[in-house]
C-alpha atoms as a PDB file:
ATOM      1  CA  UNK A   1     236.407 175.752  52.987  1.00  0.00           C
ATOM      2  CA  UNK A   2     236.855 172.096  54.048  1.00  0.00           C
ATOM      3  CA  UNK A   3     239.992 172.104  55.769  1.00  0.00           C
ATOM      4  CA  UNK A   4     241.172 168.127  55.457  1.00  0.00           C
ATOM      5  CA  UNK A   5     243.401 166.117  57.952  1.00  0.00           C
ATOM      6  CA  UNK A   6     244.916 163.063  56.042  1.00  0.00           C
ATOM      7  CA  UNK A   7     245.001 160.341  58.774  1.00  0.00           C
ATOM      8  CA  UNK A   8     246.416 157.119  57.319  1.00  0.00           C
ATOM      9  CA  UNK A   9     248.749 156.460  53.861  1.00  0.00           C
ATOM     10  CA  UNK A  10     249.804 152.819  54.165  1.00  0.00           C
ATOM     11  CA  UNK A  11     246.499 151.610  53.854  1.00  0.00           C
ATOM     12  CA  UNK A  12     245.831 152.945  49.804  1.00  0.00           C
ATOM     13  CA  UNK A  13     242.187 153.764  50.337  1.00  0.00           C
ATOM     14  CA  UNK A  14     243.833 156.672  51.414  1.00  0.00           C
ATOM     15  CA  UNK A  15     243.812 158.044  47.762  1.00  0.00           C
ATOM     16  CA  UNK A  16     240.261 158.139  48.078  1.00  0.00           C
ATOM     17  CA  UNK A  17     240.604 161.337  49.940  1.00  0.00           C
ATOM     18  CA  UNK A  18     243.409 162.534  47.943  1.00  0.00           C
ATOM     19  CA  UNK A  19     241.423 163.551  45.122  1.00  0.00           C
ATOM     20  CA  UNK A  20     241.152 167.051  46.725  1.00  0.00           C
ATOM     21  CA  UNK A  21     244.901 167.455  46.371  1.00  0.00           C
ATOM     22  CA  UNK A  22     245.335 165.951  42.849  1.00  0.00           C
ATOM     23  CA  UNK A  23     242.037 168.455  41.491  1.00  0.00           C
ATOM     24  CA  UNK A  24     242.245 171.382  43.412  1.00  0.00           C
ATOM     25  CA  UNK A  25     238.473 170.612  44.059  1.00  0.00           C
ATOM     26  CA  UNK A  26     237.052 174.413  45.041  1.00  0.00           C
ATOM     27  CA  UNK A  27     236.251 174.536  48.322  1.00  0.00           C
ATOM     28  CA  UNK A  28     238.491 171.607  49.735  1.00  0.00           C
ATOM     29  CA  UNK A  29     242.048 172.002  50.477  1.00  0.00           C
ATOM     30  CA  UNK A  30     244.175 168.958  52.180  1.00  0.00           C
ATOM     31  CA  UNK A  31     246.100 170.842  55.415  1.00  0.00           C
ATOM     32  CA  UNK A  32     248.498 167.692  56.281  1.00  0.00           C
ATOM     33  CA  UNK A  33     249.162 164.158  56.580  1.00  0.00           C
ATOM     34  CA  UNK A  34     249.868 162.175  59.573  1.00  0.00           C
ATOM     35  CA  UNK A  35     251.391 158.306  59.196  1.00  0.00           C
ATOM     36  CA  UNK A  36     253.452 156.665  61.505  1.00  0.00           C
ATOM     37  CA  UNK A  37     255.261 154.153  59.100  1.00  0.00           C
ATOM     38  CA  UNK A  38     258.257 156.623  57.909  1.00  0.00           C
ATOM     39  CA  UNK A  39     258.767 155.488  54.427  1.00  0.00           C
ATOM     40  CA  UNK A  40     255.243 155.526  53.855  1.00  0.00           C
ATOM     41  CA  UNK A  41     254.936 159.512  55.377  1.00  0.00           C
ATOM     42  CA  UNK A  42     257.445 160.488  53.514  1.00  0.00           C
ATOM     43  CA  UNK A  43     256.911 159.233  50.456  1.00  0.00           C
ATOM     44  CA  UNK A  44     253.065 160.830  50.517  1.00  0.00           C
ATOM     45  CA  UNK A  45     253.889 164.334  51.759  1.00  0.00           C
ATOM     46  CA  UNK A  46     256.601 164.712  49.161  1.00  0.00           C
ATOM     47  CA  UNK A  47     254.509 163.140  46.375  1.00  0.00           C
ATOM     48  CA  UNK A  48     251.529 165.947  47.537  1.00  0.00           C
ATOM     49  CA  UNK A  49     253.109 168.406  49.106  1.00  0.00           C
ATOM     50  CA  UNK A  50     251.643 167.955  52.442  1.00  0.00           C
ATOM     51  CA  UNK A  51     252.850 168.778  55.950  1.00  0.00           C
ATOM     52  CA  UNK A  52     253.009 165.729  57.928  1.00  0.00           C
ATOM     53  CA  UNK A  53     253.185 164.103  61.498  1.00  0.00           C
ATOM     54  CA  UNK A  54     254.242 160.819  62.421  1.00  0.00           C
ATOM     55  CA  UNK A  55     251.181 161.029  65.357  1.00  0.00           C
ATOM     56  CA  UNK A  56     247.414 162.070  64.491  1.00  0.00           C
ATOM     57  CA  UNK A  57     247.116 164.121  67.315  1.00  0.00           C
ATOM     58  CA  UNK A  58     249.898 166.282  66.739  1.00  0.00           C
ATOM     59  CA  UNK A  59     248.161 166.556  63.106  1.00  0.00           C
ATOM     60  CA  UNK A  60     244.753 167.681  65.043  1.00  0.00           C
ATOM     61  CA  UNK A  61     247.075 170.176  66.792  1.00  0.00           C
ATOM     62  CA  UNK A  62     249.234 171.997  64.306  1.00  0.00           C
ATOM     63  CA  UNK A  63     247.239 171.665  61.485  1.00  0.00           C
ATOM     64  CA  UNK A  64     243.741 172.686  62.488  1.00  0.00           C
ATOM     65  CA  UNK A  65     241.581 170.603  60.222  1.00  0.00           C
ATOM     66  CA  UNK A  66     237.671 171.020  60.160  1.00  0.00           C
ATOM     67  CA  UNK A  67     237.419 167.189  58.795  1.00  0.00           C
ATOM     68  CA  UNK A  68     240.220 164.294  58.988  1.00  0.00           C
ATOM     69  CA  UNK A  69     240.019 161.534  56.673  1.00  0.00           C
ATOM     70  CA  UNK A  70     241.005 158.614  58.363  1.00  0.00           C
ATOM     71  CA  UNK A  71     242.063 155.031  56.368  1.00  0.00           C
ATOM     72  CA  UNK A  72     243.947 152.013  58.260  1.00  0.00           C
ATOM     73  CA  UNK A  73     243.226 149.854  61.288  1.00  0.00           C
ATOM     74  CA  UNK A  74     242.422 150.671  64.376  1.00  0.00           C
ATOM     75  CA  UNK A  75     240.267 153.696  63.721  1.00  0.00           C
ATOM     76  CA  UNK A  76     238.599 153.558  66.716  1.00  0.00           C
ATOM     77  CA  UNK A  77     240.537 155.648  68.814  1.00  0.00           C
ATOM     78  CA  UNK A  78     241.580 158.193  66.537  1.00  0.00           C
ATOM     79  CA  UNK A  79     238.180 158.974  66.220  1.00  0.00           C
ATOM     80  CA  UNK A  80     237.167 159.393  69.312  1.00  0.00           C
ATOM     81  CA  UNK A  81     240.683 161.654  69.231  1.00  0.00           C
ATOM     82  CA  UNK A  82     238.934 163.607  66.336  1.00  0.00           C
ATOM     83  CA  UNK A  83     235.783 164.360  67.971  1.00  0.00           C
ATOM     84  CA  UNK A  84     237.199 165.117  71.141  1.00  0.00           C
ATOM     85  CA  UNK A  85     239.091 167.764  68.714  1.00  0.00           C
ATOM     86  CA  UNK A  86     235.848 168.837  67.547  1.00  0.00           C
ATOM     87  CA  UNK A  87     236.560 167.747  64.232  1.00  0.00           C
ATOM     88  CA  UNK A  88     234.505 166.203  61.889  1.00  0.00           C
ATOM     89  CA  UNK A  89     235.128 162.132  60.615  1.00  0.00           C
ATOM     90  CA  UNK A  90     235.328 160.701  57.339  1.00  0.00           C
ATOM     91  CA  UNK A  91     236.438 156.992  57.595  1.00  0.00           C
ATOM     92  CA  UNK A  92     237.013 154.375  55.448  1.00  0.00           C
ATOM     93  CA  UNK A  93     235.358 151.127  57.141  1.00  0.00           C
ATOM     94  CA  UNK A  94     235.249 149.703  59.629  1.00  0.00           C
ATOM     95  CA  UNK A  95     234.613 152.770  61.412  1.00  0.00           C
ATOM     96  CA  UNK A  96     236.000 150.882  64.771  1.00  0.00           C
ATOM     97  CA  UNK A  97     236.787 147.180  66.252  1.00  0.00           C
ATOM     98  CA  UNK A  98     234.589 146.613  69.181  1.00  0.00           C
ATOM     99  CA  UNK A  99     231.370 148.047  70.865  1.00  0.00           C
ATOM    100  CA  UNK A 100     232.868 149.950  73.332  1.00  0.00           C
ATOM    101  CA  UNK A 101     234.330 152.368  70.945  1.00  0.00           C
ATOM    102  CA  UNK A 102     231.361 152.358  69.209  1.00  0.00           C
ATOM    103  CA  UNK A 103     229.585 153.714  72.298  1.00  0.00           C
ATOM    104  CA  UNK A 104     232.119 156.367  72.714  1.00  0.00           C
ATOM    105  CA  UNK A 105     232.042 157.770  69.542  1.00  0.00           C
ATOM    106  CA  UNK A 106     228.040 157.819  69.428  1.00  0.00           C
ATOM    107  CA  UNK A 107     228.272 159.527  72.557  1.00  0.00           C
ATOM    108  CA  UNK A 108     230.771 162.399  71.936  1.00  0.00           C
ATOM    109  CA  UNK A 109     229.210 162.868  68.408  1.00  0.00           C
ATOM    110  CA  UNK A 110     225.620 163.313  70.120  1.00  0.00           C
ATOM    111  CA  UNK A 111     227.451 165.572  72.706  1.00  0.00           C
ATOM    112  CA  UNK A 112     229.856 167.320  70.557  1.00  0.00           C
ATOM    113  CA  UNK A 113     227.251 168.078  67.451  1.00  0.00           C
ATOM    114  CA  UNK A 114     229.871 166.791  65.128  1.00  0.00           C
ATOM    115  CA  UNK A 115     229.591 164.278  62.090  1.00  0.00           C
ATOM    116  CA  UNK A 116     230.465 160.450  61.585  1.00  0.00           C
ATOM    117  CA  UNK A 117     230.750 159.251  58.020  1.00  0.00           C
ATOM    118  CA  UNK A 118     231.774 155.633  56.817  1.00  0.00           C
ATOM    119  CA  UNK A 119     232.960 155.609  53.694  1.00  0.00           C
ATOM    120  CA  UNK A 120     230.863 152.632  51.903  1.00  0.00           C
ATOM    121  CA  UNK A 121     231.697 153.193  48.158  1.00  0.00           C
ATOM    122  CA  UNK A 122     229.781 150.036  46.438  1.00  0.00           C
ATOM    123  CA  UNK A 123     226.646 151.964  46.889  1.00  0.00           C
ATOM    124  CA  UNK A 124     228.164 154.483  44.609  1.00  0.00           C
ATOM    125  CA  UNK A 125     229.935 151.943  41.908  1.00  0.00           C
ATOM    126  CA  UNK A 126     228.160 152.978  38.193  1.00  0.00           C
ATOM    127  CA  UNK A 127     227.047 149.089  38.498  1.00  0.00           C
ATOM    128  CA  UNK A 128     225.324 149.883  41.817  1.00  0.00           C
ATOM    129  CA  UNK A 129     223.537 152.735  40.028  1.00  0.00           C
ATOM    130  CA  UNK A 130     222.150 150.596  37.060  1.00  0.00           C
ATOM    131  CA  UNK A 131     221.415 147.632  39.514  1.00  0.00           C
ATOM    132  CA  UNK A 132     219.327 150.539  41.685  1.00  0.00           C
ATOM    133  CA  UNK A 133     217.827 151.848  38.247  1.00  0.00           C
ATOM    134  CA  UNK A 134     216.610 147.845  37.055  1.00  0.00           C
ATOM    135  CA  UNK A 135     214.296 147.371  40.539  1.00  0.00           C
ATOM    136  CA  UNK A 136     211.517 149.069  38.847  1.00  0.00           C
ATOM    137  CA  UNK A 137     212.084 146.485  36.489  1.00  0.00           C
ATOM    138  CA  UNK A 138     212.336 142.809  39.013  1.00  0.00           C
ATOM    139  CA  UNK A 139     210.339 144.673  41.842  1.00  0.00           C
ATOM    140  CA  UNK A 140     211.683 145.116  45.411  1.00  0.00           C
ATOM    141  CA  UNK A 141     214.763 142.623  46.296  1.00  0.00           C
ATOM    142  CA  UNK A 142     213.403 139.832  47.967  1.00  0.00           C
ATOM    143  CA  UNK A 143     217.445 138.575  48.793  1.00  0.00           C
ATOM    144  CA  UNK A 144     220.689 139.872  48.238  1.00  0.00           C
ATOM    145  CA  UNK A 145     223.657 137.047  48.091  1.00  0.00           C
ATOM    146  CA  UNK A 146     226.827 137.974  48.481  1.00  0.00           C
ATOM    147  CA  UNK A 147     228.786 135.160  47.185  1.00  0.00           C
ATOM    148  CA  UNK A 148     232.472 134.318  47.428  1.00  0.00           C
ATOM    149  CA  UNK A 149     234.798 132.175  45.320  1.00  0.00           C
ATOM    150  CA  UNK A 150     238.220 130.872  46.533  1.00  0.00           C
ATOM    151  CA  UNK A 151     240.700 132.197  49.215  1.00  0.00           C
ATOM    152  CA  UNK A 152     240.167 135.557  50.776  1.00  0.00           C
ATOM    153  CA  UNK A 153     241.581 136.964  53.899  1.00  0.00           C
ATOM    154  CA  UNK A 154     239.700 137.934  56.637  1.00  0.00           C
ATOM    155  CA  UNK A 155     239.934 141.320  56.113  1.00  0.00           C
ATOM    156  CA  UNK A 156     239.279 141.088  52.354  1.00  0.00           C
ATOM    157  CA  UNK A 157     236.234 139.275  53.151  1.00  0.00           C
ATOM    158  CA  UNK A 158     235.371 141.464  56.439  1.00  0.00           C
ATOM    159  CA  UNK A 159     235.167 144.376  54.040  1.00  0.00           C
ATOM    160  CA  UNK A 160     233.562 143.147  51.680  1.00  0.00           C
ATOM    161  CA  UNK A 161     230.602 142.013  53.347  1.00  0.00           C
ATOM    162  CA  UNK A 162     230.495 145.709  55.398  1.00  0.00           C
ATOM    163  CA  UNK A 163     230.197 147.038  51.911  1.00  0.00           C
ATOM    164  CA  UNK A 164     227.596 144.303  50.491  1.00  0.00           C
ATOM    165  CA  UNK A 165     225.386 144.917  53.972  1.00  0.00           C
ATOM    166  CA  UNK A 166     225.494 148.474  53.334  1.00  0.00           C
ATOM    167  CA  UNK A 167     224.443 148.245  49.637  1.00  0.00           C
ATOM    168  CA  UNK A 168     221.654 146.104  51.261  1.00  0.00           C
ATOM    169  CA  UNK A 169     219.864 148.636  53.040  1.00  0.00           C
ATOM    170  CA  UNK A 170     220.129 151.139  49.635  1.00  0.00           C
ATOM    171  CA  UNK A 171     218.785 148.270  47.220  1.00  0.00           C
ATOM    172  CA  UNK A 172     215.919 147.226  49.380  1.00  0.00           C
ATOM    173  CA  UNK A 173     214.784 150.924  50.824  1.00  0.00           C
ATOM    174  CA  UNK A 174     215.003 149.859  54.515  1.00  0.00           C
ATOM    175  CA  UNK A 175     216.816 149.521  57.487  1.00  0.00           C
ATOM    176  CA  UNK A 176     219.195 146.547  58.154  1.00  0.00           C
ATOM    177  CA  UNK A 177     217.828 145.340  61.097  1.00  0.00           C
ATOM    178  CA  UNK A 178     220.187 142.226  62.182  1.00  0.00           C
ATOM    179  CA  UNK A 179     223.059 140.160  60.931  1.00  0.00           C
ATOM    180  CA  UNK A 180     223.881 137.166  62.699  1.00  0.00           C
ATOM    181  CA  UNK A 181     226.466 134.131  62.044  1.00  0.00           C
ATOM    182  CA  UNK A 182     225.002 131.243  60.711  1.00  0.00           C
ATOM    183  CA  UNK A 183     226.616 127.974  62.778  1.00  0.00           C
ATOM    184  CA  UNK A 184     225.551 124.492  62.153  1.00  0.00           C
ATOM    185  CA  UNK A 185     222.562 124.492  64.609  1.00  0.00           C
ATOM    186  CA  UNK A 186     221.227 127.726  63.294  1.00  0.00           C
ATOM    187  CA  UNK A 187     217.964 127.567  61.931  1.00  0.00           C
ATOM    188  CA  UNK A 188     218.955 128.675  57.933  1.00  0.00           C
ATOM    189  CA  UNK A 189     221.604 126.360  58.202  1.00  0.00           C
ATOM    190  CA  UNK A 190     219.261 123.340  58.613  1.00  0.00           C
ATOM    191  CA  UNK A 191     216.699 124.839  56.042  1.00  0.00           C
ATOM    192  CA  UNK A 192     219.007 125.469  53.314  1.00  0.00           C
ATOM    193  CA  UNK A 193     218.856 123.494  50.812  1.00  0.00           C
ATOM    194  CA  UNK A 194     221.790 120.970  49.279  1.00  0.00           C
ATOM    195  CA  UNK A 195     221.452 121.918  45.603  1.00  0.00           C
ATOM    196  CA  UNK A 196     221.491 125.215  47.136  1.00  0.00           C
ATOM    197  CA  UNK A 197     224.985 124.749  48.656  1.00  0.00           C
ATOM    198  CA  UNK A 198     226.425 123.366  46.003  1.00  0.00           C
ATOM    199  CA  UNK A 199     225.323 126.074  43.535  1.00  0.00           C
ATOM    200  CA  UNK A 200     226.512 129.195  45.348  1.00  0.00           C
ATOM    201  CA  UNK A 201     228.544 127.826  48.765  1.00  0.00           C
ATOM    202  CA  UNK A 202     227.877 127.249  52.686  1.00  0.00           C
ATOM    203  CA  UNK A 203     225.736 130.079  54.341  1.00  0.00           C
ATOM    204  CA  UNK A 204     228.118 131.820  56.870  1.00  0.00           C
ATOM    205  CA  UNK A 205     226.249 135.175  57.469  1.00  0.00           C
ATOM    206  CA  UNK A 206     222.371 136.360  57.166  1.00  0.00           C
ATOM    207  CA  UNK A 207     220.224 139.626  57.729  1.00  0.00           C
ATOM    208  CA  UNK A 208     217.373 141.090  57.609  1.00  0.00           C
ATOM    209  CA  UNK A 209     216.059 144.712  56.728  1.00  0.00           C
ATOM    210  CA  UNK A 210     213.095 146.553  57.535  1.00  0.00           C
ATOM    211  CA  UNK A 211     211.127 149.034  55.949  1.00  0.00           C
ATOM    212  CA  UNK A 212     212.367 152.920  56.288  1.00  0.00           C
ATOM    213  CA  UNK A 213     212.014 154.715  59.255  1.00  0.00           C
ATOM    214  CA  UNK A 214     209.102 156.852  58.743  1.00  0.00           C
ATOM    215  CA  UNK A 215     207.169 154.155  56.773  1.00  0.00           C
ATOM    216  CA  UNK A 216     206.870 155.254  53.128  1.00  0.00           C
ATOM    217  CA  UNK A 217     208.483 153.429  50.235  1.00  0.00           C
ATOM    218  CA  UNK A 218     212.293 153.888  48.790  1.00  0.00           C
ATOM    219  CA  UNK A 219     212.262 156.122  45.908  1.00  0.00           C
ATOM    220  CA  UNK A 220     214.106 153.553  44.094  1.00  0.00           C
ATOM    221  CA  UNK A 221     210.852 150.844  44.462  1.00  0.00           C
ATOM    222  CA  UNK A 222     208.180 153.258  43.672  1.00  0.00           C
ATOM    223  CA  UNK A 223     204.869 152.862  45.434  1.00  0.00           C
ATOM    224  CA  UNK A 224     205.481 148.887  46.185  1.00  0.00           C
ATOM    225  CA  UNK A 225     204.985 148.219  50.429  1.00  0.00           C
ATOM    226  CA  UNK A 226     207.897 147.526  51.998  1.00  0.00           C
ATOM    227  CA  UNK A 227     206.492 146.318  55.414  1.00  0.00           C
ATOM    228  CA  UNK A 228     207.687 142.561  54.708  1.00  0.00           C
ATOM    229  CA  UNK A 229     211.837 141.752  55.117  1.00  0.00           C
ATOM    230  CA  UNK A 230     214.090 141.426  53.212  1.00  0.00           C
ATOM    231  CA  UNK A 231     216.673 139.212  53.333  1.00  0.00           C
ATOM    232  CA  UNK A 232     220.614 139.426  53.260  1.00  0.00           C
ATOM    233  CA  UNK A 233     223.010 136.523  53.027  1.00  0.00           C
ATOM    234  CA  UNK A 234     226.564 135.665  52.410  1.00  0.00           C
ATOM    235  CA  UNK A 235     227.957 132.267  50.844  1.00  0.00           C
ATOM    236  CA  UNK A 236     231.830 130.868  50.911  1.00  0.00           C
ATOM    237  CA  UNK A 237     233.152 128.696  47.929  1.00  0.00           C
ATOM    238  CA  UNK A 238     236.177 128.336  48.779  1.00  0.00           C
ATOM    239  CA  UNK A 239     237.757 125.910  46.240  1.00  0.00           C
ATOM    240  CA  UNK A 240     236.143 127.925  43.454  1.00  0.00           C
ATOM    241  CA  UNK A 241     237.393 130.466  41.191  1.00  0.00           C
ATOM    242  CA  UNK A 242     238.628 133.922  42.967  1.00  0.00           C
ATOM    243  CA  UNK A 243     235.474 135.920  42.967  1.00  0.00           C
ATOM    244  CA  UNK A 244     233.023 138.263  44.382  1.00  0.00           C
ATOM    245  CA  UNK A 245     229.340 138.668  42.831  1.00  0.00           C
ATOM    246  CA  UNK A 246     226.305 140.116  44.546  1.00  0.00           C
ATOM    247  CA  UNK A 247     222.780 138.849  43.275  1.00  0.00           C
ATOM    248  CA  UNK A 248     220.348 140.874  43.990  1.00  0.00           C
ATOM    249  CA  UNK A 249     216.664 138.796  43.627  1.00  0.00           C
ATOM    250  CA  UNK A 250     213.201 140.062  43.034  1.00  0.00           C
ATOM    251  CA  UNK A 251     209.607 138.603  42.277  1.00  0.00           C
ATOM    252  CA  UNK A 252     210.310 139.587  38.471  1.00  0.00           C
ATOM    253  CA  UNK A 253     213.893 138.624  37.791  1.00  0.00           C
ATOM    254  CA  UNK A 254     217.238 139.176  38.978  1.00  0.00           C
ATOM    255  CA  UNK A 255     220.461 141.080  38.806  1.00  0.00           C
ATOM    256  CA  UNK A 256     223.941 139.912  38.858  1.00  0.00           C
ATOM    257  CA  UNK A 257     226.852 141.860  39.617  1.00  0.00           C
ATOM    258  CA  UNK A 258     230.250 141.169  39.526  1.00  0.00           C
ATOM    259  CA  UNK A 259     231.916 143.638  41.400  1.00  0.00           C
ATOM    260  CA  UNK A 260     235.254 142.688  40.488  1.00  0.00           C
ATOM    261  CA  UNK A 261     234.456 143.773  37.177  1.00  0.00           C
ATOM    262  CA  UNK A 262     231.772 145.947  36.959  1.00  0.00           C
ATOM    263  CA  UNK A 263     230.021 143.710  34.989  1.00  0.00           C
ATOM    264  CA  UNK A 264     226.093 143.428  35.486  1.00  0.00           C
ATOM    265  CA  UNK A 265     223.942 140.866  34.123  1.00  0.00           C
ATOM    266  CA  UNK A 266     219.664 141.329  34.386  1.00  0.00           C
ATOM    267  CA  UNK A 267     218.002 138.369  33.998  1.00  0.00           C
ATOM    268  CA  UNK A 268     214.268 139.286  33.371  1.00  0.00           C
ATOM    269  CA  UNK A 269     210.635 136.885  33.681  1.00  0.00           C
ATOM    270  CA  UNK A 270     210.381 135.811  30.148  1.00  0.00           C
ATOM    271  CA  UNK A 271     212.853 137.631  28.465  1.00  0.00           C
ATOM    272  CA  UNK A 272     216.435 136.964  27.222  1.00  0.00           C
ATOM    273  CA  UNK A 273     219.193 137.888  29.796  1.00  0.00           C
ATOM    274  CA  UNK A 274     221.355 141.125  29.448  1.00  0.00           C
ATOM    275  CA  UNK A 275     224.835 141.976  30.079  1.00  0.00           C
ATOM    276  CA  UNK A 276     226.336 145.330  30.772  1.00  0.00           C
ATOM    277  CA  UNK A 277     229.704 146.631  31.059  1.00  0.00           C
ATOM    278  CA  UNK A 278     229.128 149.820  34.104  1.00  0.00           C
ATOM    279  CA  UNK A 279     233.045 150.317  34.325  1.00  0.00           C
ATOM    280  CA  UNK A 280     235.671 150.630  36.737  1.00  0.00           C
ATOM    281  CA  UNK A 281     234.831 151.910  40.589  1.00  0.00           C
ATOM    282  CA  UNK A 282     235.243 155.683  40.508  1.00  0.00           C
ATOM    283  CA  UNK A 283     235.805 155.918  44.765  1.00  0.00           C
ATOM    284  CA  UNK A 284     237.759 158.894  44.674  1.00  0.00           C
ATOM    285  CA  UNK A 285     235.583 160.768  42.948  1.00  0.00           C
ATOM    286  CA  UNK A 286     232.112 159.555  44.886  1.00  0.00           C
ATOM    287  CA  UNK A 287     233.789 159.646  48.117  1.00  0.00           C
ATOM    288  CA  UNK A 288     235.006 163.390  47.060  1.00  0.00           C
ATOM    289  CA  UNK A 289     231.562 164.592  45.268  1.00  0.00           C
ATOM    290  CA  UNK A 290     230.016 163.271  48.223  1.00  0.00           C
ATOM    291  CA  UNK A 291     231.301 165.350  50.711  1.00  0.00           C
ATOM    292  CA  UNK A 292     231.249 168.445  48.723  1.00  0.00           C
ATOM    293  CA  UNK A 293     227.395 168.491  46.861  1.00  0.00           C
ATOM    294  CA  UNK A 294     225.826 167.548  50.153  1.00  0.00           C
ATOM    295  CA  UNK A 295     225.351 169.463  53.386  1.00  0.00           C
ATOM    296  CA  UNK A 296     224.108 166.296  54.872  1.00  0.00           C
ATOM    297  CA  UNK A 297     226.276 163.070  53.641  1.00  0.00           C
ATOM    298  CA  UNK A 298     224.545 160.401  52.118  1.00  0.00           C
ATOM    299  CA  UNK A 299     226.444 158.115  54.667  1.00  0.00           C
ATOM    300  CA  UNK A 300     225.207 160.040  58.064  1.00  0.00           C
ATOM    301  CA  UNK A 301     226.317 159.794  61.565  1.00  0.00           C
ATOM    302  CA  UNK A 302     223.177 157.465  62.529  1.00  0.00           C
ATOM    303  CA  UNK A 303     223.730 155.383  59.103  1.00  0.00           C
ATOM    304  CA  UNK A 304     227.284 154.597  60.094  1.00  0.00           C
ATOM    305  CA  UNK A 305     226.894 153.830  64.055  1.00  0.00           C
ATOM    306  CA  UNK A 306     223.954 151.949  63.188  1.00  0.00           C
ATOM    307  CA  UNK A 307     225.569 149.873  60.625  1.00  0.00           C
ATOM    308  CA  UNK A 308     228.458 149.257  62.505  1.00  0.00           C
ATOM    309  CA  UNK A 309     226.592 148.545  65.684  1.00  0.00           C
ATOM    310  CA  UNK A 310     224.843 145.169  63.788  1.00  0.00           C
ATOM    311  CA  UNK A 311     228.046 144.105  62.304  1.00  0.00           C
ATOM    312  CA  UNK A 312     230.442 144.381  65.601  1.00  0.00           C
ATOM    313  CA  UNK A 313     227.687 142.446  66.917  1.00  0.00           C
ATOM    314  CA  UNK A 314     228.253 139.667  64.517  1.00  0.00           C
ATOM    315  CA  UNK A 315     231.530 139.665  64.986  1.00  0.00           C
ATOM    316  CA  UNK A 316     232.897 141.694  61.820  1.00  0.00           C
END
């Protein structure tokens, strides 16, 4: 049984982890809540039945959990609080806000034996799926855009391109192996082209991946080498339309996907283009399924420090 810890209801990715309540999912049972915004406590352990605590530790106390699922700012520290509990984490991104927690929580997870999962859900949207399915099709992604029309707050944007980077590493087969802020002086600044700009927006972010740690090709590229990098960017419009589309680009075609939408268009060498309607995002459910079919998450503890390690170091 995976006893959950609810850590977090103001922020509403928390009903990603509520699933277990709502389903009665076999072999997961949410053991309490802890929020310190009153209204916001209250109105989630009445609407689940759930125990609650206005302080996390207190929930790490009384209510014993095995896992807490953990969704707001500042999880930094009540992760480290977690492991310290010897409990394992489940956290929606970003797993902390500088590298000094980050170095904490890789240490007492190395020391303590316990598990660190980000929970990056594009990489289980149906579109993601289809887009993972087509690569046979354009051959390994040469670049992945992540491109963004009109206003967005930082943190709209800051998550988005956590989620785009991590979808980066599953399309390609590889490692991201550096994201850095592109300025004016930097080097794909200078190189990129006008036309290019006014298409799709100013460069403000790019990485790089690497082939996977043991050598061999992804699965999802079949026997194609993957020694050469691949490249991740992300472009700002923002006088356009409100948007958010990643383009995913191969030596035989590309993919488009709005994300907003689920809408995913392949457009193919020498044939006509195709659009697909791959739904809603089902979080809750690949967050939940996640956890439960796998004894080792999808998302693991070296996955998430690693990821977050490159994109605290460009300032995200």
């Amino acid at each position: 049984m995976i006893r959950v810890g609810l850590i977090g209801a103001v922020d509403q990715r928390h009903r990603w982890f509520l699933a277990a309540a709502q389903r009665r999912r076999a072999g997961v049972r949410i053991v309490g809540l802890s929020e310190p915004d009153p209204a916001a406590r209250r109105r989630t352990a009445e609407l689940y039945d759930l125990p609650s605590w206005s302080d996390h530790r207190d929930l790490l106390d009384a209510a014993a959990p095995s896992l807490v699922a953990i969704a707001g700012p500042g999880s930094g520290p009540i992760v480290i609080d977690a492991l310290q509990h010897n409990v394992d984490v489940l956290v929606a991104p970003p797993l902390c806000d500088s590298l000094e927690e980050l170095d904490t929580i890789a240490r007492l997870a190395a020391d303590l034996g316990h598990r660190v999962s980000t929970s990056y859900t594009y990489r289980g949207h149906p579109a993601a799926g289809t887009a993972v399915e087509l690569l046979g099709r354009i051959g390994r992604p040469q670049l992945v855009s992540l491109l963004l029309g009109g206003e967005h707050d930082g943190t709209a944007s800051r998550l988005s391109i956590m989620e785009a980077f991590d979808l980066f590493g599953r399309l390609t087969g590889g490692r991201p192996a550096g994201l850095t802020t592109v300025t004016d002086g930097h080097p794909a600044a200078v190189d990129d082209p006008a036309e290019i700009r006014a298409a799709y927006g100013e460069l403000i972010l790019v990485g790089s991946a690497t082939n996977d740690r043991d050598g061999s090709p992804s699965d999802a590229v079949g026997a194609e080498a993957v020694a050469d990098e691949a490249t991740f960017e992300v472009r700002r419009r923002p006088g356009a339309v409100p948007s958010e589309v990643i383009e995913i680009s191969g030596p035989a075609g590309m993919i488009e996907w709005e994300v907003g939408s689920g809408r995913l268009r392949s457009i193919l060498d020498g044939q006509d283009p195709v659009t697909l309607s791959c739904g809603p995002a089902t979080e809750a459910e690949w967050v939940l399924n996640n956890l439960i079919r796998r004894r080792e998450p999808m998302i693991d503890t070296e996955h998430s420090l690693a990821l977050s390690r490159l994109l605290l170091a460009a300032g995200l």
